[in-house]
C-alpha atoms as a PDB file:
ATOM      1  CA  UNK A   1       4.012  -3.138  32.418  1.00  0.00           C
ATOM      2  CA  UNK A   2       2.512  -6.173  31.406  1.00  0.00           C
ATOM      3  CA  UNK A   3       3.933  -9.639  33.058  1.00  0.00           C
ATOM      4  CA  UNK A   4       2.750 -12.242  30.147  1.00  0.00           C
ATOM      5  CA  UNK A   5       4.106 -14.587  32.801  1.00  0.00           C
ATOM      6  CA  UNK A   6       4.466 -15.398  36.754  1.00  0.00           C
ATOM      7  CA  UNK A   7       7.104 -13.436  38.116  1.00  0.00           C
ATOM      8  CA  UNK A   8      10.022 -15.432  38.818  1.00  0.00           C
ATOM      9  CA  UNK A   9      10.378 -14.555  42.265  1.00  0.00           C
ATOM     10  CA  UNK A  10       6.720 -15.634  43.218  1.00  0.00           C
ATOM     11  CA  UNK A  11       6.525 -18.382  45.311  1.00  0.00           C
ATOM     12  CA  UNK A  12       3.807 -21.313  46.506  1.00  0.00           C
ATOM     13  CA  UNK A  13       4.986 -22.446  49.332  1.00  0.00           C
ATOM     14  CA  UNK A  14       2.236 -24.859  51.085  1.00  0.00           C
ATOM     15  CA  UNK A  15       1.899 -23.971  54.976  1.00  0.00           C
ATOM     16  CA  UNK A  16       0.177 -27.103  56.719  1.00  0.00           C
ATOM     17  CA  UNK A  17      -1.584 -24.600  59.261  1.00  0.00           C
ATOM     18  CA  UNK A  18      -4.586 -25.841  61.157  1.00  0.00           C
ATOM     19  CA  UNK A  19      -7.106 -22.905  62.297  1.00  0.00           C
ATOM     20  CA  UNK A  20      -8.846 -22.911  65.567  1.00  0.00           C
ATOM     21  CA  UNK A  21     -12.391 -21.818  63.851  1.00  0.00           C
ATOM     22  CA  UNK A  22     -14.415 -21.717  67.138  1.00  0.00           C
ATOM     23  CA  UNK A  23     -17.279 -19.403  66.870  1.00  0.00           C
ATOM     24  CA  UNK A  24     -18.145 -20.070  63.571  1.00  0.00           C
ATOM     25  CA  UNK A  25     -21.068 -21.751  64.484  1.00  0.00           C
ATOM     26  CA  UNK A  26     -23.127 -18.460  64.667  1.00  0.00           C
ATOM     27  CA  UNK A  27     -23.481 -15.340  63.069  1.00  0.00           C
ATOM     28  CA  UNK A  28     -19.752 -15.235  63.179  1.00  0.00           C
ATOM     29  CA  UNK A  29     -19.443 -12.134  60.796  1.00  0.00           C
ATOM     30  CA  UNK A  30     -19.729  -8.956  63.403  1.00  0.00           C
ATOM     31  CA  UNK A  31     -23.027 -10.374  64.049  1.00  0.00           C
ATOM     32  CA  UNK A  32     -24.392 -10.200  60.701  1.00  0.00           C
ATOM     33  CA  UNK A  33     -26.444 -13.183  59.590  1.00  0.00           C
ATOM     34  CA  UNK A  34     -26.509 -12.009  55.828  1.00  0.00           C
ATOM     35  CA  UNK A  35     -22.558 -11.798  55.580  1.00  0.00           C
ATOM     36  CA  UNK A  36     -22.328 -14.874  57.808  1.00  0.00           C
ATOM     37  CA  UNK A  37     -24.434 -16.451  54.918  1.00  0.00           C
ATOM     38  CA  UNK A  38     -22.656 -15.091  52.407  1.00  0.00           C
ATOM     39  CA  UNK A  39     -19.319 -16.486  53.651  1.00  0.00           C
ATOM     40  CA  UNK A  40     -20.642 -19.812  54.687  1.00  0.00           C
ATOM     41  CA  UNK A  41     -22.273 -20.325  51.246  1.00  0.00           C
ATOM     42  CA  UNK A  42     -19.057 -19.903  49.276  1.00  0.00           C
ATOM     43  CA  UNK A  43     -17.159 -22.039  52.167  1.00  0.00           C
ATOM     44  CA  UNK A  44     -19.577 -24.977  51.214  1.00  0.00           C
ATOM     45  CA  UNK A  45     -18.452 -24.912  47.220  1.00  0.00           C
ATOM     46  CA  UNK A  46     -14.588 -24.808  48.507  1.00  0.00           C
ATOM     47  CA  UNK A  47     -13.867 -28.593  49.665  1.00  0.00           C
ATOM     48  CA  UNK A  48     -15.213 -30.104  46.480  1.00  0.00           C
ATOM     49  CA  UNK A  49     -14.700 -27.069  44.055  1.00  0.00           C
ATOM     50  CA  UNK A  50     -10.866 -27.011  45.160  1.00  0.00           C
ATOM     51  CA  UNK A  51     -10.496 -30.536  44.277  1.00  0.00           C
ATOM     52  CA  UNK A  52     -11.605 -30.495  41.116  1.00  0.00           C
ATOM     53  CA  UNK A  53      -9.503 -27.481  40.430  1.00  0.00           C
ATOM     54  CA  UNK A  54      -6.635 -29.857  41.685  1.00  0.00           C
ATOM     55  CA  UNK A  55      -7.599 -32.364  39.659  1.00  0.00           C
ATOM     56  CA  UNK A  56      -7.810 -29.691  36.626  1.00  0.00           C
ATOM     57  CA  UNK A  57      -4.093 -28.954  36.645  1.00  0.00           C
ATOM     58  CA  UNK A  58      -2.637 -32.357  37.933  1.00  0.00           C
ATOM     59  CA  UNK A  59      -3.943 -33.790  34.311  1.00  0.00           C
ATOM     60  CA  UNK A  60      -1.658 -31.341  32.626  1.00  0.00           C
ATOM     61  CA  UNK A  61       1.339 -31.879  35.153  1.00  0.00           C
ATOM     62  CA  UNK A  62       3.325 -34.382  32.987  1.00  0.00           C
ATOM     63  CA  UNK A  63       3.088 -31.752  30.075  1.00  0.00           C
ATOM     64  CA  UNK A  64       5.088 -28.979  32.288  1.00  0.00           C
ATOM     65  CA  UNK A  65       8.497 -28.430  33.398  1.00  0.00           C
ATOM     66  CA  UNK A  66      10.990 -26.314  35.234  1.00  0.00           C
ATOM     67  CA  UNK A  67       9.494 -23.440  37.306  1.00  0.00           C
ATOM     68  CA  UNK A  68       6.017 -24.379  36.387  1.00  0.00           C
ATOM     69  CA  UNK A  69       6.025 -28.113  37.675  1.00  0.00           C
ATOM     70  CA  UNK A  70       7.420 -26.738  41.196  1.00  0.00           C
ATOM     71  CA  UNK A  71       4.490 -23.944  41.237  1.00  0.00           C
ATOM     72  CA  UNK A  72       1.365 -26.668  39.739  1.00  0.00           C
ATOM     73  CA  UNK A  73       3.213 -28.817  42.834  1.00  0.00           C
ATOM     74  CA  UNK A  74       2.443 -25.844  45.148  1.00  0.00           C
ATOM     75  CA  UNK A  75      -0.815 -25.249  44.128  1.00  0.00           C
ATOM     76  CA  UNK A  76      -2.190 -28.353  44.328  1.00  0.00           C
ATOM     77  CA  UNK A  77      -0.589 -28.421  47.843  1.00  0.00           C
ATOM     78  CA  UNK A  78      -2.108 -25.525  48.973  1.00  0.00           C
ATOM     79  CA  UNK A  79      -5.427 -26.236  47.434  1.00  0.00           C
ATOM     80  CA  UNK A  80      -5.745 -29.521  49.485  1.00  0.00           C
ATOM     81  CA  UNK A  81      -4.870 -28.075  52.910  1.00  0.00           C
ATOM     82  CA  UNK A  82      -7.894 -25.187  51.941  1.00  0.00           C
ATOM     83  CA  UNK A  83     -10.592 -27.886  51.160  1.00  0.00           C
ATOM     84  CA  UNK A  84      -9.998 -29.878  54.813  1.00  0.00           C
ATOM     85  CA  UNK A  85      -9.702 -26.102  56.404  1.00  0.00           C
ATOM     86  CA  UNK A  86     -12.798 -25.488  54.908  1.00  0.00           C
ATOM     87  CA  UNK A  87     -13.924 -28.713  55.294  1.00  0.00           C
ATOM     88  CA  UNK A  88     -13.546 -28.631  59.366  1.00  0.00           C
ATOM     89  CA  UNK A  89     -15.418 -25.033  58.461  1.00  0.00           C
ATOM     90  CA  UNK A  90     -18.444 -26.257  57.415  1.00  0.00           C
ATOM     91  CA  UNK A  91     -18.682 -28.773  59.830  1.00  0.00           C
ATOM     92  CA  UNK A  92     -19.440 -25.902  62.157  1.00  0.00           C
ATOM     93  CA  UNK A  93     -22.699 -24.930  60.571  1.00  0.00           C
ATOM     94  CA  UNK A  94     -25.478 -25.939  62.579  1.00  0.00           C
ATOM     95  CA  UNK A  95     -27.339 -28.621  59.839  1.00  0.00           C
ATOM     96  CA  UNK A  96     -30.394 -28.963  62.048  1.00  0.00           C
ATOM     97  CA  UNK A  97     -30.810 -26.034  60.812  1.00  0.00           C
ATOM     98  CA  UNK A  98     -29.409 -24.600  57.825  1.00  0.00           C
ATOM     99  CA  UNK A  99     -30.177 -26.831  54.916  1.00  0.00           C
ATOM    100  CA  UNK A 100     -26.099 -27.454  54.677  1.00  0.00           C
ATOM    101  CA  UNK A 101     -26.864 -31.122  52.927  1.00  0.00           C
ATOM    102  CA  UNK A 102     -28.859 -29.775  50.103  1.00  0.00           C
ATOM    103  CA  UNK A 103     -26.364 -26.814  49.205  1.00  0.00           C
ATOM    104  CA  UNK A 104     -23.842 -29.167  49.462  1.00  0.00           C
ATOM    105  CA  UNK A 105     -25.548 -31.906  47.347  1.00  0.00           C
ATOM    106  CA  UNK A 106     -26.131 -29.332  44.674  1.00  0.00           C
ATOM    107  CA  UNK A 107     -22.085 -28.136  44.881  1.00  0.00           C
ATOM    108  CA  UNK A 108     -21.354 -32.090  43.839  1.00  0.00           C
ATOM    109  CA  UNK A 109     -24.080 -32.205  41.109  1.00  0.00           C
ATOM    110  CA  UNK A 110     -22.149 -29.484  39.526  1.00  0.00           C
ATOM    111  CA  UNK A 111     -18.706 -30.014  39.782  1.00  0.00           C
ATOM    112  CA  UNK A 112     -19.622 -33.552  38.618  1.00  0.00           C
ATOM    113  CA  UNK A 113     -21.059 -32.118  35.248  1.00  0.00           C
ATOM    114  CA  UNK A 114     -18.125 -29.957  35.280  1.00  0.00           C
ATOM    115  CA  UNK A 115     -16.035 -33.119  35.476  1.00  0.00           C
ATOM    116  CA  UNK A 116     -17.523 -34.791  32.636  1.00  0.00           C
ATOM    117  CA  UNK A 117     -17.121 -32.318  30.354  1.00  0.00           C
ATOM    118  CA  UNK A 118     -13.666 -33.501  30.342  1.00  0.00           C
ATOM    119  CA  UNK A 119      -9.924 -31.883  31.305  1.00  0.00           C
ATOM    120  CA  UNK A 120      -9.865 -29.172  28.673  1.00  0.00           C
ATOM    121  CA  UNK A 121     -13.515 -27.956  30.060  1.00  0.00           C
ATOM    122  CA  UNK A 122     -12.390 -28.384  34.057  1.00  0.00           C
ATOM    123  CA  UNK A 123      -9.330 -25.977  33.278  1.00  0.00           C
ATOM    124  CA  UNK A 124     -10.945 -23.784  31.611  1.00  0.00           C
ATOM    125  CA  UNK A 125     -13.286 -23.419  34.816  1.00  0.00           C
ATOM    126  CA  UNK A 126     -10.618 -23.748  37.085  1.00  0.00           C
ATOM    127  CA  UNK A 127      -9.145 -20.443  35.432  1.00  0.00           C
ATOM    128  CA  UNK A 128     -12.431 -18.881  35.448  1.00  0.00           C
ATOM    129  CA  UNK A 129     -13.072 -19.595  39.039  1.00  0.00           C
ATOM    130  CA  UNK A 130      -9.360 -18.757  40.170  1.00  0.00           C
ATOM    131  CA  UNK A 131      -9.952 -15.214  38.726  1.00  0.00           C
ATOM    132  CA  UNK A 132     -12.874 -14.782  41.027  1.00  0.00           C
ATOM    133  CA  UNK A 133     -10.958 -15.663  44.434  1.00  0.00           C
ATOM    134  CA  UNK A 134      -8.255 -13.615  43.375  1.00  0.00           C
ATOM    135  CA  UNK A 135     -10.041 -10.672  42.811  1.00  0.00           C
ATOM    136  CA  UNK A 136     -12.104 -11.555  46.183  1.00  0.00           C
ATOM    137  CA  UNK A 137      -8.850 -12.046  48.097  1.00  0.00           C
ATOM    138  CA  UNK A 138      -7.561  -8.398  46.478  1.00  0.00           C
ATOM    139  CA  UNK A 139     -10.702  -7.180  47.607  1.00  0.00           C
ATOM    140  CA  UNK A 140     -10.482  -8.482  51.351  1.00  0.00           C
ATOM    141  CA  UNK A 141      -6.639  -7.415  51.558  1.00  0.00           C
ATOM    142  CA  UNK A 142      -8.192  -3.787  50.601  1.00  0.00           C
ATOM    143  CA  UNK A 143     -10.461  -3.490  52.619  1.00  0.00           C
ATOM    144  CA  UNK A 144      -9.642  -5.467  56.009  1.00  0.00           C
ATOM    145  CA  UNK A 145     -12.296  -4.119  58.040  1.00  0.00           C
ATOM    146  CA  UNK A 146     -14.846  -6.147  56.548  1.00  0.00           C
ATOM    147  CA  UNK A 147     -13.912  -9.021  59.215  1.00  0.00           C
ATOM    148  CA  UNK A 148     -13.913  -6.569  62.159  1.00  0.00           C
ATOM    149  CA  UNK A 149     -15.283  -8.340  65.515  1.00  0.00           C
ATOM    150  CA  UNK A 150     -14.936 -12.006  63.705  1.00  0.00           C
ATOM    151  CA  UNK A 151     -13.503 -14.485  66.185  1.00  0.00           C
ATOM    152  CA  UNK A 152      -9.529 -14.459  65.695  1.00  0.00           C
ATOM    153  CA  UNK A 153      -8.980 -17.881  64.125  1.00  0.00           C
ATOM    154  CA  UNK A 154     -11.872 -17.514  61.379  1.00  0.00           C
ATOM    155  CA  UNK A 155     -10.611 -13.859  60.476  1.00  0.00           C
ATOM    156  CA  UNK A 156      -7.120 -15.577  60.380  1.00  0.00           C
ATOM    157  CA  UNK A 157      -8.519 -18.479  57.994  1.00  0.00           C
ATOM    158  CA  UNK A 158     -10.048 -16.388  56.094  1.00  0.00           C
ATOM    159  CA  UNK A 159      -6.677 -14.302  55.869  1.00  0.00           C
ATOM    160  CA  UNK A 160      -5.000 -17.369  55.227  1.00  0.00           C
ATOM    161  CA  UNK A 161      -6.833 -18.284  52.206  1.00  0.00           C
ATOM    162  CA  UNK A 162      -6.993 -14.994  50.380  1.00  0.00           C
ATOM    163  CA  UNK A 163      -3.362 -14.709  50.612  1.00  0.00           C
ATOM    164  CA  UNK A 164      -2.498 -17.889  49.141  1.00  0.00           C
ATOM    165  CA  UNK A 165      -5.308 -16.972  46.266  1.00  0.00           C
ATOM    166  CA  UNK A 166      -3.173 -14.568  45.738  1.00  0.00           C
ATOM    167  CA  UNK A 167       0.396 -16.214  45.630  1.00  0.00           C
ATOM    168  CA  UNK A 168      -1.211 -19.031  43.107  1.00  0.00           C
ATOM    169  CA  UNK A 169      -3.743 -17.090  41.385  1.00  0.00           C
ATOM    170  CA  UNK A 170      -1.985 -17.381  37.856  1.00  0.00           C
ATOM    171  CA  UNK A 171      -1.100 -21.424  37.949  1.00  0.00           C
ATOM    172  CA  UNK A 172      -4.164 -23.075  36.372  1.00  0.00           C
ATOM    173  CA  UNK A 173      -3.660 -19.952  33.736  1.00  0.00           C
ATOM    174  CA  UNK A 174       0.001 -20.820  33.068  1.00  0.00           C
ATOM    175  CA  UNK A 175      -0.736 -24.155  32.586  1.00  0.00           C
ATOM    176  CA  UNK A 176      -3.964 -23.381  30.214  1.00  0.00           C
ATOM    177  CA  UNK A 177      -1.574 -20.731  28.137  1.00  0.00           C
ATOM    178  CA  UNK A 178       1.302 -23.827  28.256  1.00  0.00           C
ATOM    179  CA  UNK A 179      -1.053 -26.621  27.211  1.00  0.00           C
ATOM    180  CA  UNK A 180      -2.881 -24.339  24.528  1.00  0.00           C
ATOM    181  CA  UNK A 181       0.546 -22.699  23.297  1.00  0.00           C
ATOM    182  CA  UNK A 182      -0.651 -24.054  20.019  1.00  0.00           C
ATOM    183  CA  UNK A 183      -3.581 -22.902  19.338  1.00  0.00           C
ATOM    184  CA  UNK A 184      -4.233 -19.603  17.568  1.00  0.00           C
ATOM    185  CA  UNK A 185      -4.307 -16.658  20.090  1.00  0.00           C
ATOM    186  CA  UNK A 186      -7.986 -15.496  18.825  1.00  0.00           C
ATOM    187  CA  UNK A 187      -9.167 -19.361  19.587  1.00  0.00           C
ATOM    188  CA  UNK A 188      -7.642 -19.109  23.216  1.00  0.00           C
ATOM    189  CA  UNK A 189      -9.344 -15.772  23.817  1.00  0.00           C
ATOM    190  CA  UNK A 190     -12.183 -16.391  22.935  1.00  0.00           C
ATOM    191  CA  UNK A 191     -12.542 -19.831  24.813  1.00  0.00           C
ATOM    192  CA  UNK A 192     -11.683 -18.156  28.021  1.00  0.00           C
ATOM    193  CA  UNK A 193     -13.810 -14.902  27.774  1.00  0.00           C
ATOM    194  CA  UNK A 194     -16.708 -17.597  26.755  1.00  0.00           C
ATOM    195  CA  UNK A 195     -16.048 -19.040  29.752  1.00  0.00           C
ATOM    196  CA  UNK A 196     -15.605 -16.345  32.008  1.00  0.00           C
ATOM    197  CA  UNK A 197     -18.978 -15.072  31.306  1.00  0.00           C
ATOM    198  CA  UNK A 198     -20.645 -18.152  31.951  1.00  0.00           C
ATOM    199  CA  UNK A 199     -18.879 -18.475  35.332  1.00  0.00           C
ATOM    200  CA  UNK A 200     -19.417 -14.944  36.069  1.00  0.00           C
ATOM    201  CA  UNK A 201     -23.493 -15.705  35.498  1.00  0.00           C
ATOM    202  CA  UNK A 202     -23.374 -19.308  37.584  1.00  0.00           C
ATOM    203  CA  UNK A 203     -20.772 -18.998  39.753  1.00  0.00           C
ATOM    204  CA  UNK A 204     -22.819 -15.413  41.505  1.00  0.00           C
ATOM    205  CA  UNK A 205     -26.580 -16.641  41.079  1.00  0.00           C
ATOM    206  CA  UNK A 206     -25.266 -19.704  43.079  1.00  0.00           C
ATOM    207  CA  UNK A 207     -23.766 -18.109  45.321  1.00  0.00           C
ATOM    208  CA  UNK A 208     -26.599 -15.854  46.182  1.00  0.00           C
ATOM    209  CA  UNK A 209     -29.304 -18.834  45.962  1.00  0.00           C
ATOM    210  CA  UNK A 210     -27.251 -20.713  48.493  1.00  0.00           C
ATOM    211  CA  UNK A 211     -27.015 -17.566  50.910  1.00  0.00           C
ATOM    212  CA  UNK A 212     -30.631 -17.056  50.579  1.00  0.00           C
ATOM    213  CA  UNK A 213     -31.407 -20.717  51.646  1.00  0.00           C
ATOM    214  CA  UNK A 214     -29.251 -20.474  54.800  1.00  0.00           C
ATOM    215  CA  UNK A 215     -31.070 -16.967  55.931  1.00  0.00           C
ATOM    216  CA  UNK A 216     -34.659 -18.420  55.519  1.00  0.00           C
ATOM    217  CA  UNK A 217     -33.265 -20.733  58.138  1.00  0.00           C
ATOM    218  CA  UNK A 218     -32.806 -17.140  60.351  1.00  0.00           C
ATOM    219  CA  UNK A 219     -36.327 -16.416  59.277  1.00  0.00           C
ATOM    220  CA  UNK A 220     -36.056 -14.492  56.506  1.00  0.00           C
ATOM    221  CA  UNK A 221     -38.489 -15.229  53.055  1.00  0.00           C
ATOM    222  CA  UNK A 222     -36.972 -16.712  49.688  1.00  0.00           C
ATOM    223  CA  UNK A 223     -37.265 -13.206  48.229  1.00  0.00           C
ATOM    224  CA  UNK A 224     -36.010 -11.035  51.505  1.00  0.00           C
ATOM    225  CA  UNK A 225     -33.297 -13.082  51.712  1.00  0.00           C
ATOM    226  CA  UNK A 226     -32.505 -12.438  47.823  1.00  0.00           C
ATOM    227  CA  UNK A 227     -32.952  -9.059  48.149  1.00  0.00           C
ATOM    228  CA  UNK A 228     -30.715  -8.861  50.980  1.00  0.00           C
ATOM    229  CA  UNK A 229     -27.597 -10.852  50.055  1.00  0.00           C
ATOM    230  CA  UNK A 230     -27.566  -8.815  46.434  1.00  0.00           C
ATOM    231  CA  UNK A 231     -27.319  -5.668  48.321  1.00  0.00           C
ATOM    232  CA  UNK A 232     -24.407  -7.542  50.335  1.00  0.00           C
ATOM    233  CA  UNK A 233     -22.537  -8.912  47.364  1.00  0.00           C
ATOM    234  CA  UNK A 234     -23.166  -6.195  44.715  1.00  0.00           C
ATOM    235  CA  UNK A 235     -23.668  -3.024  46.917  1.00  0.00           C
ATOM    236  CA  UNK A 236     -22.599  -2.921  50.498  1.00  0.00           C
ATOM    237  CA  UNK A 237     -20.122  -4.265  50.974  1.00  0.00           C
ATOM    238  CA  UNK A 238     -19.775  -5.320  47.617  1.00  0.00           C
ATOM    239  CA  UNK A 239     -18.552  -8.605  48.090  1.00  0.00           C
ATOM    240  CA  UNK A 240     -18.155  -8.936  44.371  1.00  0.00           C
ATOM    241  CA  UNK A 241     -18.658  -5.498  42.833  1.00  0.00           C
ATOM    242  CA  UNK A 242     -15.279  -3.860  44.863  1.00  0.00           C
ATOM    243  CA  UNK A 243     -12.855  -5.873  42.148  1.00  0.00           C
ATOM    244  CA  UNK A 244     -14.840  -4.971  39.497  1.00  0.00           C
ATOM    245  CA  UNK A 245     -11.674  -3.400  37.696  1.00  0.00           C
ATOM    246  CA  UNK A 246      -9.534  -6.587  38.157  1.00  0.00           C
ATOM    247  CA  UNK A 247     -12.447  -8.993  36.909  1.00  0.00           C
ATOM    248  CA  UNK A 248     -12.854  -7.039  33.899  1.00  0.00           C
ATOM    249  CA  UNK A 249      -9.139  -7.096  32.970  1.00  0.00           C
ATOM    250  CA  UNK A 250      -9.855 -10.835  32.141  1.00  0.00           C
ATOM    251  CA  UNK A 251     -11.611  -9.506  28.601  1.00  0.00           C
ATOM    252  CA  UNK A 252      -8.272  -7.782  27.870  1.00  0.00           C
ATOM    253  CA  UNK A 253      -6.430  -9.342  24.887  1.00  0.00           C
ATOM    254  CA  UNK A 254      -2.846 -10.712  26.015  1.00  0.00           C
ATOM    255  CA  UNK A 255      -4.175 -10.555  29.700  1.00  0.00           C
ATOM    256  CA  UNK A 256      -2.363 -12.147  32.963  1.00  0.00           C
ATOM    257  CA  UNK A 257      -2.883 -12.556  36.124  1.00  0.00           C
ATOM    258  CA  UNK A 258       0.327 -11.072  37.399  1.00  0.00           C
ATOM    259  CA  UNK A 259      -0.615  -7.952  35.448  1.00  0.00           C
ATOM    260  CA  UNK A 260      -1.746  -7.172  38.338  1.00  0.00           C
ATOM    261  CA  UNK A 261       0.800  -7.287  40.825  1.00  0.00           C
ATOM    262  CA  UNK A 262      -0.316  -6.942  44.228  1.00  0.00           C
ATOM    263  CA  UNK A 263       1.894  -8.951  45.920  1.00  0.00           C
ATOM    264  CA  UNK A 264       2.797  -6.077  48.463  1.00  0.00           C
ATOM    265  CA  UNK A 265      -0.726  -6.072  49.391  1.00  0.00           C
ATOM    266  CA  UNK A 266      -0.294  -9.412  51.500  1.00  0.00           C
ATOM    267  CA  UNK A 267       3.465  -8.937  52.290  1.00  0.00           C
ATOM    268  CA  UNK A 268       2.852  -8.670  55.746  1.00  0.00           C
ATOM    269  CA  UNK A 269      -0.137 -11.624  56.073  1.00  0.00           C
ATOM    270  CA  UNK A 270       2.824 -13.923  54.025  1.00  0.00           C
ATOM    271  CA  UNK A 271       5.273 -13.711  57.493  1.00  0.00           C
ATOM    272  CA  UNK A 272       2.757 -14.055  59.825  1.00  0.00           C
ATOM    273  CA  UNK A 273       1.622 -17.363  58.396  1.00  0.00           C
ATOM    274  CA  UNK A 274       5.436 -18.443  57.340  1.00  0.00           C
ATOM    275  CA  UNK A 275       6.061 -18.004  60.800  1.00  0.00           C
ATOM    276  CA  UNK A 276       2.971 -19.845  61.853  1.00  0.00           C
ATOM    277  CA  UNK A 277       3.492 -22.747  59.171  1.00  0.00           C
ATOM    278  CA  UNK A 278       7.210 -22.828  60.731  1.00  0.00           C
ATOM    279  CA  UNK A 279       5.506 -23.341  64.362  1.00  0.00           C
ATOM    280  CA  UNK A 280       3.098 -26.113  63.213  1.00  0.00           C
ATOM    281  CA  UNK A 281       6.086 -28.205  60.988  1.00  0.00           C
END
């Protein structure tokens, strides 16, 4: 059945939950320095891509109402306690180094052009980019095993954060369909698929040229290192290729997030961390 909207019974609560992240400054995935890359280079683009997707739906949040305001009031909520999480992450990486500054640098130069393009532009991206750590979070609640023999509080961050990409995944999209309820369905679907693909083609060959310039700091070459965090991302494990079927749902007509419910998926992870945001209040 298709949902066309957030189920009404869906939630974003924001749980102020500080992570102990010690051991993260090694190769804190099993051991694996091309995973630990991996996972490091997408925590860099967190702190400064989550506020600008922040920013992206608090323009629209005088335009919204009723269930809608509470949930963009969630999000953003949530959002900010992921980039100083993240934040206090990254801080972790050893920048003697790893060339941490430079990724970094190049994370601001683009959320800054992403910025000027105006609001319209920055949701757009924000929806784009909140499809992609959905289906990532889907992905890790699938397959759990991926952060075997990762110290406990960095598994439990990690945990954290795809659980809550999964309670808010479909706010920047409500927003986008509430703000754009005017405009002729063909023009809204073909703005977002537009952007989607361009995403899809930036948002990965980033990612992977990041990873690659944290494992020549291990001792790997530009192009071993390449080689080696495809095979991690589109391979094994398949960082990106295991939710190929819910990225690809994006180019449906009439598509929603919450056409894909998966919310039992993460029941369990959601009291754990209730219990631990209770603990922490």
């Amino acid at each position: 059945m298709t949902a066309k909207a957030t189920p009404a019974d869906v939630t974003i609560p924001p749980r102020d939950i500080r992570f102990d992240v010690t051991g993260a400054d090694s190769h804190w995935l099993g051991g694996d320095p091309v995973g630990t890359a991996v996972f490091n280079a997408l925590s860099l683009t967190f702190p400064d891509g989550e506020r600008m997707f922040m920013d992206a739906v608090r323009h629209y949040r005088g335009e919204v109402s009723g269930k809608l305001a509470e949930d963009v009031r969630g999000f953003i909520a949530q959002e900010a306690i992921h980039s100083r999480e993240h934040h206090q992450l990254n801080q972790l990486i050893d920048r003697s180094r790893y060339p941490v500054e430079e990724i970094e640098a190049a994370v601001r130069e683009r959320v800054a052009f992403a910025r000027s393009r105006g609001p319209m532009r920055m949701l757009l991206a924000t929806i784009a980019l909140e499809h992609f750590t959905a289906m990532m979070a889907d992905a890790h609640a699938r397959h759990q095993d991926l952060f075997d023999n990762t110290p406990p509080g960095v598994e439990r961050m990690w945990r954290w954060h795809a659980m809550e990409e999964t309670e808010h995944k479909a706010v920047a999209y409500d927003v986008f369909l509430h703000v754009t309820r005017d405009w002729p369905p063909i023009r809204r679907y073909l703005r977002r698929c537009i952007v989607m693909a361009l995403v899809s083609f930036f948002f990965t060959r980033n990612i992977i040229h990041y990873a690659a310039r944290l494992l020549e700091a291990d001792g790997y070459t530009y192009k071993q290192a390449q080689k080696a965090v495809r095979g991690f991302v589109w391979s094994k494990p398949g960082l990106f290729s295991r939710g190929w079927k819910t990225y690809f749902a994006w180019y449906r007509p009439g598509f929603h997030p919450w056409d894909h419910d998966n919310r039992t998926l993460v029941e369990g992870w959601r009291a754990e961390f209730n219990a631990a945001a209770s603990v922490a209040a």
